[in-house]
PDB file of N, CA and C in Angstrom:
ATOM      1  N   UNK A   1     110.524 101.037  97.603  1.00  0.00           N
ATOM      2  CA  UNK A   1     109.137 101.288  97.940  1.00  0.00           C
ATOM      3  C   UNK A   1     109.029 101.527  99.447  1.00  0.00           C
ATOM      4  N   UNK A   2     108.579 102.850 100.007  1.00  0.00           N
ATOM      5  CA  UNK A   2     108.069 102.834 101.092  1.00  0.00           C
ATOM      6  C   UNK A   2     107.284 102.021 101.763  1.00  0.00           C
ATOM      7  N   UNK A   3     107.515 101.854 103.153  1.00  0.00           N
ATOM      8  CA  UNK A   3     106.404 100.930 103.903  1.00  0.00           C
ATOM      9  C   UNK A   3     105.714 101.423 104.168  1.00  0.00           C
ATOM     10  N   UNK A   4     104.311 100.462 104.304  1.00  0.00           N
ATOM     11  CA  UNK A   4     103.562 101.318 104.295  1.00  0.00           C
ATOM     12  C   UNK A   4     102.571 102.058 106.014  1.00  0.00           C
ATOM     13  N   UNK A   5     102.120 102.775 106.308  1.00  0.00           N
ATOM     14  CA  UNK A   5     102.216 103.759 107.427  1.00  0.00           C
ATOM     15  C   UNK A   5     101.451 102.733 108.880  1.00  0.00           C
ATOM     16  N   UNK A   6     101.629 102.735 109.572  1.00  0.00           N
ATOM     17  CA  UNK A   6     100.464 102.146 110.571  1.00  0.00           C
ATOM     18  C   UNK A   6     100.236 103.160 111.824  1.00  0.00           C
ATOM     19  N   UNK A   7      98.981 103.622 111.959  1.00  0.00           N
ATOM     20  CA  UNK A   7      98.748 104.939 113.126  1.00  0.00           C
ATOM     21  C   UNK A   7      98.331 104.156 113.811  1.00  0.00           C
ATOM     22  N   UNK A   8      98.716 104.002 114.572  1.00  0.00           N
ATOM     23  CA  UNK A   8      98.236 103.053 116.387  1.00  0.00           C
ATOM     24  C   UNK A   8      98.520 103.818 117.059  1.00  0.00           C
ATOM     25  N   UNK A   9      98.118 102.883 118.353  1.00  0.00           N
ATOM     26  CA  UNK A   9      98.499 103.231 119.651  1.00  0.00           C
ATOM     27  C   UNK A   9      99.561 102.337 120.484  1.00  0.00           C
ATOM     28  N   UNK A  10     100.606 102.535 120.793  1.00  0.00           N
ATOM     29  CA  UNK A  10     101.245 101.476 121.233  1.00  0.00           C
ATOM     30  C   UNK A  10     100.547 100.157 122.508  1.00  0.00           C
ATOM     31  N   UNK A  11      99.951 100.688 123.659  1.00  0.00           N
ATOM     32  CA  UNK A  11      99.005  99.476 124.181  1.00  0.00           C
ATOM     33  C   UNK A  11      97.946  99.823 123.993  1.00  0.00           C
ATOM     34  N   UNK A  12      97.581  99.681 122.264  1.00  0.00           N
ATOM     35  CA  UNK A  12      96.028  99.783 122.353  1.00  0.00           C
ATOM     36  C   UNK A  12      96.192  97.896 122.216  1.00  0.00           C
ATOM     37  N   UNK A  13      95.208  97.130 122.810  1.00  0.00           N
ATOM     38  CA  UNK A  13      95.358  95.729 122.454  1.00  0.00           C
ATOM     39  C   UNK A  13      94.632  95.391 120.731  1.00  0.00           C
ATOM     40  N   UNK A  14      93.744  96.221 120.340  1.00  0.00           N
ATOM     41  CA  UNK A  14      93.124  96.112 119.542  1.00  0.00           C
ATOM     42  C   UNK A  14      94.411  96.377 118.205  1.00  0.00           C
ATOM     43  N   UNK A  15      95.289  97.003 118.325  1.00  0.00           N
ATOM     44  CA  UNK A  15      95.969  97.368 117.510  1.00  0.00           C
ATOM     45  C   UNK A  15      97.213  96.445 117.122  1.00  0.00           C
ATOM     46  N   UNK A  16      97.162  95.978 118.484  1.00  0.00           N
ATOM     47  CA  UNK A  16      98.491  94.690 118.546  1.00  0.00           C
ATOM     48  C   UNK A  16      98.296  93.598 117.737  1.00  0.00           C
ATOM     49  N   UNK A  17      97.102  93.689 117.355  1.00  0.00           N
ATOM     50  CA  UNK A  17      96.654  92.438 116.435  1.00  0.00           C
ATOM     51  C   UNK A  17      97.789  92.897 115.170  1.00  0.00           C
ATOM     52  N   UNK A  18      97.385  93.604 114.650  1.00  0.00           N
ATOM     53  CA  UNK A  18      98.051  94.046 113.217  1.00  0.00           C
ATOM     54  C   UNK A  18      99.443  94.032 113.215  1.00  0.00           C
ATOM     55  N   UNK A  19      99.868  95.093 114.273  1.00  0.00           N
ATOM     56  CA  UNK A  19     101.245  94.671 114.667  1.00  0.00           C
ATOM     57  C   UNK A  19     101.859  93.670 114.651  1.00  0.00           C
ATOM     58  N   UNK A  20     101.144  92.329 115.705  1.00  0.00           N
ATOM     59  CA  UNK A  20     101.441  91.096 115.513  1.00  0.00           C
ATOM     60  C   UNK A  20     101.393  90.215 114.326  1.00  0.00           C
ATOM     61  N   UNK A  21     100.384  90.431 113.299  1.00  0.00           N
ATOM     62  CA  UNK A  21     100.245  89.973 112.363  1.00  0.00           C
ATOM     63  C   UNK A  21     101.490  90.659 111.289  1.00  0.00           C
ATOM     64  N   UNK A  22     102.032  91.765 111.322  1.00  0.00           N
ATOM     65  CA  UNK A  22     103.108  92.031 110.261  1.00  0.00           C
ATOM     66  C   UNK A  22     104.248  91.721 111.073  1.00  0.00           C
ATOM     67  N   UNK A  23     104.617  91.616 111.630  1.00  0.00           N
ATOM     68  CA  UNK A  23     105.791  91.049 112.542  1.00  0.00           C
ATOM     69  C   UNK A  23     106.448  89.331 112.033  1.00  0.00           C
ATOM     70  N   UNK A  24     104.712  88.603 112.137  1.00  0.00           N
ATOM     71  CA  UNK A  24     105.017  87.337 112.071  1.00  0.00           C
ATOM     72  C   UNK A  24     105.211  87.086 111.066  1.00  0.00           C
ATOM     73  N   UNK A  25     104.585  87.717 109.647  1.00  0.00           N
ATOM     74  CA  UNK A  25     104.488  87.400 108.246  1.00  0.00           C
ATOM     75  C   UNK A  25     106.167  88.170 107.656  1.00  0.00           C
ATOM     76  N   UNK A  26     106.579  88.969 108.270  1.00  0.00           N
ATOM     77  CA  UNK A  26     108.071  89.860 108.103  1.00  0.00           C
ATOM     78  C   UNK A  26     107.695  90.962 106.860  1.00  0.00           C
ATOM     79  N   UNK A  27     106.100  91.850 107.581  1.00  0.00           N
ATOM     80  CA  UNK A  27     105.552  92.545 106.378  1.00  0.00           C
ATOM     81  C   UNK A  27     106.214  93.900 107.251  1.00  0.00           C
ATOM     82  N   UNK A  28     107.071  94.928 106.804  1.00  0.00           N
ATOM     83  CA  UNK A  28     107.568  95.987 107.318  1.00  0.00           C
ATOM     84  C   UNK A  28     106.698  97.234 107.685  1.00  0.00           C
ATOM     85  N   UNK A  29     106.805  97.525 108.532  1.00  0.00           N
ATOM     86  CA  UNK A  29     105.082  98.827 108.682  1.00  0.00           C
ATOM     87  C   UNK A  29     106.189 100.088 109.246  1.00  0.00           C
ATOM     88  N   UNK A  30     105.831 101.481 108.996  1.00  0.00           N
ATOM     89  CA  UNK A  30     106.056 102.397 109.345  1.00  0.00           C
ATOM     90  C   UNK A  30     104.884 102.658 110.492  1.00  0.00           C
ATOM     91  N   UNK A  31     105.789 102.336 111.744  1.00  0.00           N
ATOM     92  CA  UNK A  31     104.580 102.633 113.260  1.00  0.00           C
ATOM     93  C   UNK A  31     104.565 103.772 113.485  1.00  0.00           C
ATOM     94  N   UNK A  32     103.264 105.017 113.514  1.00  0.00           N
ATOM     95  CA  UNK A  32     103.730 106.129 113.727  1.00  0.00           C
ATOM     96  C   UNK A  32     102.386 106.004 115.356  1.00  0.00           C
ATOM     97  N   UNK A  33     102.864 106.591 116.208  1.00  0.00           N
ATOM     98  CA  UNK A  33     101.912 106.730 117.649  1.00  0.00           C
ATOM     99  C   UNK A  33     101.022 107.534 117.962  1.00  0.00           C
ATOM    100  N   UNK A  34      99.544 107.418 117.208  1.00  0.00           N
ATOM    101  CA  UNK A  34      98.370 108.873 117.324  1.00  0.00           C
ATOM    102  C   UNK A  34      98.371 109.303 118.489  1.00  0.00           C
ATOM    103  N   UNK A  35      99.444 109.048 120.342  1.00  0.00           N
ATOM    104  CA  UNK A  35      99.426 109.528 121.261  1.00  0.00           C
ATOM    105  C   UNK A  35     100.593 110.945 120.869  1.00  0.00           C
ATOM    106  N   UNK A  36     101.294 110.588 119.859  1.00  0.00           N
ATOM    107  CA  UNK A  36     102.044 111.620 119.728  1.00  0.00           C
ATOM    108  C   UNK A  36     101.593 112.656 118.707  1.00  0.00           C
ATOM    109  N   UNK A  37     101.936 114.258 118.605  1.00  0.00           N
ATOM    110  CA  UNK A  37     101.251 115.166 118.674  1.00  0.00           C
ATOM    111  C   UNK A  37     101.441 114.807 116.416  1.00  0.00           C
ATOM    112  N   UNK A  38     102.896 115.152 116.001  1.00  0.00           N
ATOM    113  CA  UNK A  38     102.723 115.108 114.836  1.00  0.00           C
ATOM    114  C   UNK A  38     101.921 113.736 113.856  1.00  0.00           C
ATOM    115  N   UNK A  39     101.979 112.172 114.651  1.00  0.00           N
ATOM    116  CA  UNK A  39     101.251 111.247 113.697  1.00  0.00           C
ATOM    117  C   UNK A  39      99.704 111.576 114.456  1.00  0.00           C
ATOM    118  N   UNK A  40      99.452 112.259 115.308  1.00  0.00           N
ATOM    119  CA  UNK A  40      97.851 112.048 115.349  1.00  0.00           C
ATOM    120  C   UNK A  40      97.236 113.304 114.484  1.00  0.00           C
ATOM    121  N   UNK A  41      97.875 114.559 113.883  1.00  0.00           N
ATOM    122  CA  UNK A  41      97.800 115.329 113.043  1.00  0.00           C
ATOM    123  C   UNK A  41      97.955 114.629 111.774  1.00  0.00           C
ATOM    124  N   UNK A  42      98.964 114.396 111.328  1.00  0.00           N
ATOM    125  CA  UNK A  42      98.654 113.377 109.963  1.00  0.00           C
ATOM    126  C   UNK A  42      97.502 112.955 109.899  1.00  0.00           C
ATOM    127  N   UNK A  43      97.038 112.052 110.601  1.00  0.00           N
ATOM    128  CA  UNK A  43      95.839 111.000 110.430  1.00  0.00           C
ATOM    129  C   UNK A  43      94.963 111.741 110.251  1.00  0.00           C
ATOM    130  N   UNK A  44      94.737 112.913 111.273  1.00  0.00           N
ATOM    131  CA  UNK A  44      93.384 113.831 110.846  1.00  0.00           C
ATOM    132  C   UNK A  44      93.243 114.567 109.725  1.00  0.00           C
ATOM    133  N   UNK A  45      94.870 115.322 109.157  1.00  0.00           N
ATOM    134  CA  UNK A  45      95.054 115.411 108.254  1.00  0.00           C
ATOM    135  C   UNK A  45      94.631 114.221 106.852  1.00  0.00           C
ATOM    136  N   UNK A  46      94.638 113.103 107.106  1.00  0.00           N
ATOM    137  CA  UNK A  46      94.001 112.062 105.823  1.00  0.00           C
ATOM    138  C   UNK A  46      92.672 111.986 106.500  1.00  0.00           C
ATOM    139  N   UNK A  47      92.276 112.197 107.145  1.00  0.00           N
ATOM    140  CA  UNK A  47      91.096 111.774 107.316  1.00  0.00           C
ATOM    141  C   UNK A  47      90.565 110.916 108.280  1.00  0.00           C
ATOM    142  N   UNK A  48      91.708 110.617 109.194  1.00  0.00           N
ATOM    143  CA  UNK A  48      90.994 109.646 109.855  1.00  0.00           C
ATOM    144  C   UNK A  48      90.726 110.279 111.583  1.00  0.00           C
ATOM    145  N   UNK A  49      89.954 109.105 112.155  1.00  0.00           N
ATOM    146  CA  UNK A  49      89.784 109.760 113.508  1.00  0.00           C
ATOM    147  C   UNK A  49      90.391 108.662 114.416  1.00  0.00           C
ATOM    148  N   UNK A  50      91.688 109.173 115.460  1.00  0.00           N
ATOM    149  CA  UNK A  50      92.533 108.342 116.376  1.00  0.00           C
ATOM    150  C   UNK A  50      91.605 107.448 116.999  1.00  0.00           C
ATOM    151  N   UNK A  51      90.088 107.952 117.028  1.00  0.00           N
ATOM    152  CA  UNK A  51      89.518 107.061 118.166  1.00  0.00           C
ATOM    153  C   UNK A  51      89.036 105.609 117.814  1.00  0.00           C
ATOM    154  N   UNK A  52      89.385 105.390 116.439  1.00  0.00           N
ATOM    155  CA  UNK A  52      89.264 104.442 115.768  1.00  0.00           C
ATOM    156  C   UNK A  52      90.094 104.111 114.418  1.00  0.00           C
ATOM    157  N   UNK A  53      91.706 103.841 115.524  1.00  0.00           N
ATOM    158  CA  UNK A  53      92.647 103.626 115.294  1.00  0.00           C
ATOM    159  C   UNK A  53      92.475 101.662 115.624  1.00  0.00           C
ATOM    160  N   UNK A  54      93.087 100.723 115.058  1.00  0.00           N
ATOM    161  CA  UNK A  54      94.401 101.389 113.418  1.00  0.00           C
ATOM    162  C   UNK A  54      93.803 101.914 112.328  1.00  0.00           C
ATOM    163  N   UNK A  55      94.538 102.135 111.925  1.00  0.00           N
ATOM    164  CA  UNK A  55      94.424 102.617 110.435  1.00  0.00           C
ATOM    165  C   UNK A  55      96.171 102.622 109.723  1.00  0.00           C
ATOM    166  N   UNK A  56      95.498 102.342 108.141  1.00  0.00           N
ATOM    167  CA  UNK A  56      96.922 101.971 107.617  1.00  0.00           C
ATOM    168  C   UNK A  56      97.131 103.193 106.181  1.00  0.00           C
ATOM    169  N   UNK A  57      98.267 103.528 105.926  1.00  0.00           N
ATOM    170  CA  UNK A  57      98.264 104.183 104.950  1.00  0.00           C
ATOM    171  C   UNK A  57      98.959 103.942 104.141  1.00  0.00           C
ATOM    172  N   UNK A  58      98.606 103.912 102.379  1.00  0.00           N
ATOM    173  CA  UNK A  58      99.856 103.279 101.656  1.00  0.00           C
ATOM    174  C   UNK A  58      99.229 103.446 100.165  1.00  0.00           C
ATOM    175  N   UNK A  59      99.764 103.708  99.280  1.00  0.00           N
ATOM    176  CA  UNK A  59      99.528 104.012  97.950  1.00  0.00           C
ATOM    177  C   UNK A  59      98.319 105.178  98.081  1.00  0.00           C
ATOM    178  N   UNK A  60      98.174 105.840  98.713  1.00  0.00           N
ATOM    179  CA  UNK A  60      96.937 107.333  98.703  1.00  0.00           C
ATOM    180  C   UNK A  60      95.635 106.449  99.257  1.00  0.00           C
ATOM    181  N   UNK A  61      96.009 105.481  99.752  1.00  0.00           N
ATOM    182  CA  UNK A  61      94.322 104.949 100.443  1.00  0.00           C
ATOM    183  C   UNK A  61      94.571 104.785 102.171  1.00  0.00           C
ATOM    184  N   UNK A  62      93.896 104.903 102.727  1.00  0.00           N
ATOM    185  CA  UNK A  62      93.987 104.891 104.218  1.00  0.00           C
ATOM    186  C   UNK A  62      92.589 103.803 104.856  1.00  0.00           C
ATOM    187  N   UNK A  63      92.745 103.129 105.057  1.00  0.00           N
ATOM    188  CA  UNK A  63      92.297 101.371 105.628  1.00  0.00           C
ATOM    189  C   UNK A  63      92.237 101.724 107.335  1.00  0.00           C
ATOM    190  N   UNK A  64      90.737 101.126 107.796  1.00  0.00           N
ATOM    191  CA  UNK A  64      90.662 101.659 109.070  1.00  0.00           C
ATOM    192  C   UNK A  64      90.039  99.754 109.315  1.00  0.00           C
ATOM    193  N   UNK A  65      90.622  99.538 110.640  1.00  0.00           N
ATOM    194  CA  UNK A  65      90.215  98.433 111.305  1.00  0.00           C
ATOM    195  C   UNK A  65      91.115  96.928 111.011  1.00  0.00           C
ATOM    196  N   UNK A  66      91.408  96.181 111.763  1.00  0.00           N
ATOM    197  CA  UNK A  66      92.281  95.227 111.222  1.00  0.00           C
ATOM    198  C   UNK A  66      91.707  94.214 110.570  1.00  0.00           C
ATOM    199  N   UNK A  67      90.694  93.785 110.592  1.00  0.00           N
ATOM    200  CA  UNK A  67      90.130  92.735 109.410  1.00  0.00           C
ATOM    201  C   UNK A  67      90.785  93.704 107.782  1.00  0.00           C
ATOM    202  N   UNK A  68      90.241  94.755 108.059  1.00  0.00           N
ATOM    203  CA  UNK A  68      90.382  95.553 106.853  1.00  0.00           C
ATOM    204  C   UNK A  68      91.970  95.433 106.592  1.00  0.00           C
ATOM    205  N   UNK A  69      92.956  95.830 107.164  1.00  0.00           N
ATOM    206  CA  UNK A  69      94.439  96.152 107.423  1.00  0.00           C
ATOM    207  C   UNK A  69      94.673  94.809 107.019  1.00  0.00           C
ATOM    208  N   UNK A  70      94.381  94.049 107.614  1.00  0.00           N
ATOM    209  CA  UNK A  70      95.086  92.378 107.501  1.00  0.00           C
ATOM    210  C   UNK A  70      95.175  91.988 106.161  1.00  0.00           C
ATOM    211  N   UNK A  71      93.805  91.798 105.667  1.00  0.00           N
ATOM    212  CA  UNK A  71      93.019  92.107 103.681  1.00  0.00           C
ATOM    213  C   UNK A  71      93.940  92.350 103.407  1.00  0.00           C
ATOM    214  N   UNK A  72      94.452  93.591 103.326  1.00  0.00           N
ATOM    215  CA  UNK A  72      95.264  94.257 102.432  1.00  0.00           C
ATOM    216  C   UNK A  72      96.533  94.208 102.304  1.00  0.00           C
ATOM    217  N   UNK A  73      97.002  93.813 103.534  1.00  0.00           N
ATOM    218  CA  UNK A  73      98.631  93.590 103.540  1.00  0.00           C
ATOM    219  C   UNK A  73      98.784  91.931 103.250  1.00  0.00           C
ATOM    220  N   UNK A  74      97.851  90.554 102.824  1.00  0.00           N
ATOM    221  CA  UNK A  74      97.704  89.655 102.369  1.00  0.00           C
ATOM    222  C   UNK A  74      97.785  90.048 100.862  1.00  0.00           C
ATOM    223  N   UNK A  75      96.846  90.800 100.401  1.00  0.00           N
ATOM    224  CA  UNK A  75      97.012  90.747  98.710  1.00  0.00           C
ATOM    225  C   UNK A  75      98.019  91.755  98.258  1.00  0.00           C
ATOM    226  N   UNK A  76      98.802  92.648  99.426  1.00  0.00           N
ATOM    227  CA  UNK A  76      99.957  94.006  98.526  1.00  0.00           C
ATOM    228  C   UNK A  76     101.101  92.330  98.476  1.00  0.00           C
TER     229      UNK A  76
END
């Protein structure tokens, strides 16, 4: 099973939360960097907008904000 996607920003602080939170729990994330040209195309491509990054992607649903992100990687 693929891991599942995380579009951040590397020092966004807001984003480090999530980061930090799958790190500590040993939940595996695919980090892709919306500063870089192909993951900030993806994201717009699903739908989302970098400027309100994170956002997570995984089974065809895309999860914006870390309360939201956190949720979900507790019950996968």
């Amino acid at each position: 099973m693929a891991a599942p996607i995380l579009y951040y920003w590397a020092p966004c602080a807001t984003c480090s939360v999530v980061v930090n939170y799958a790190n500590e729990k040993g939940i595996e994330l695919d980090k892709r960097d919306v500063e870089q040209v192909a993951p900030y195309e993806e994201l717009l491509a699903l739908g989302g907008d970098a400027n309100l990054i994170p956002y997570l992607h995984d089974a065809g649903q895309l999860i914006q904000g870390n309360d939201e992100i956190i949720a979900y990687l507790e019950q996968r």
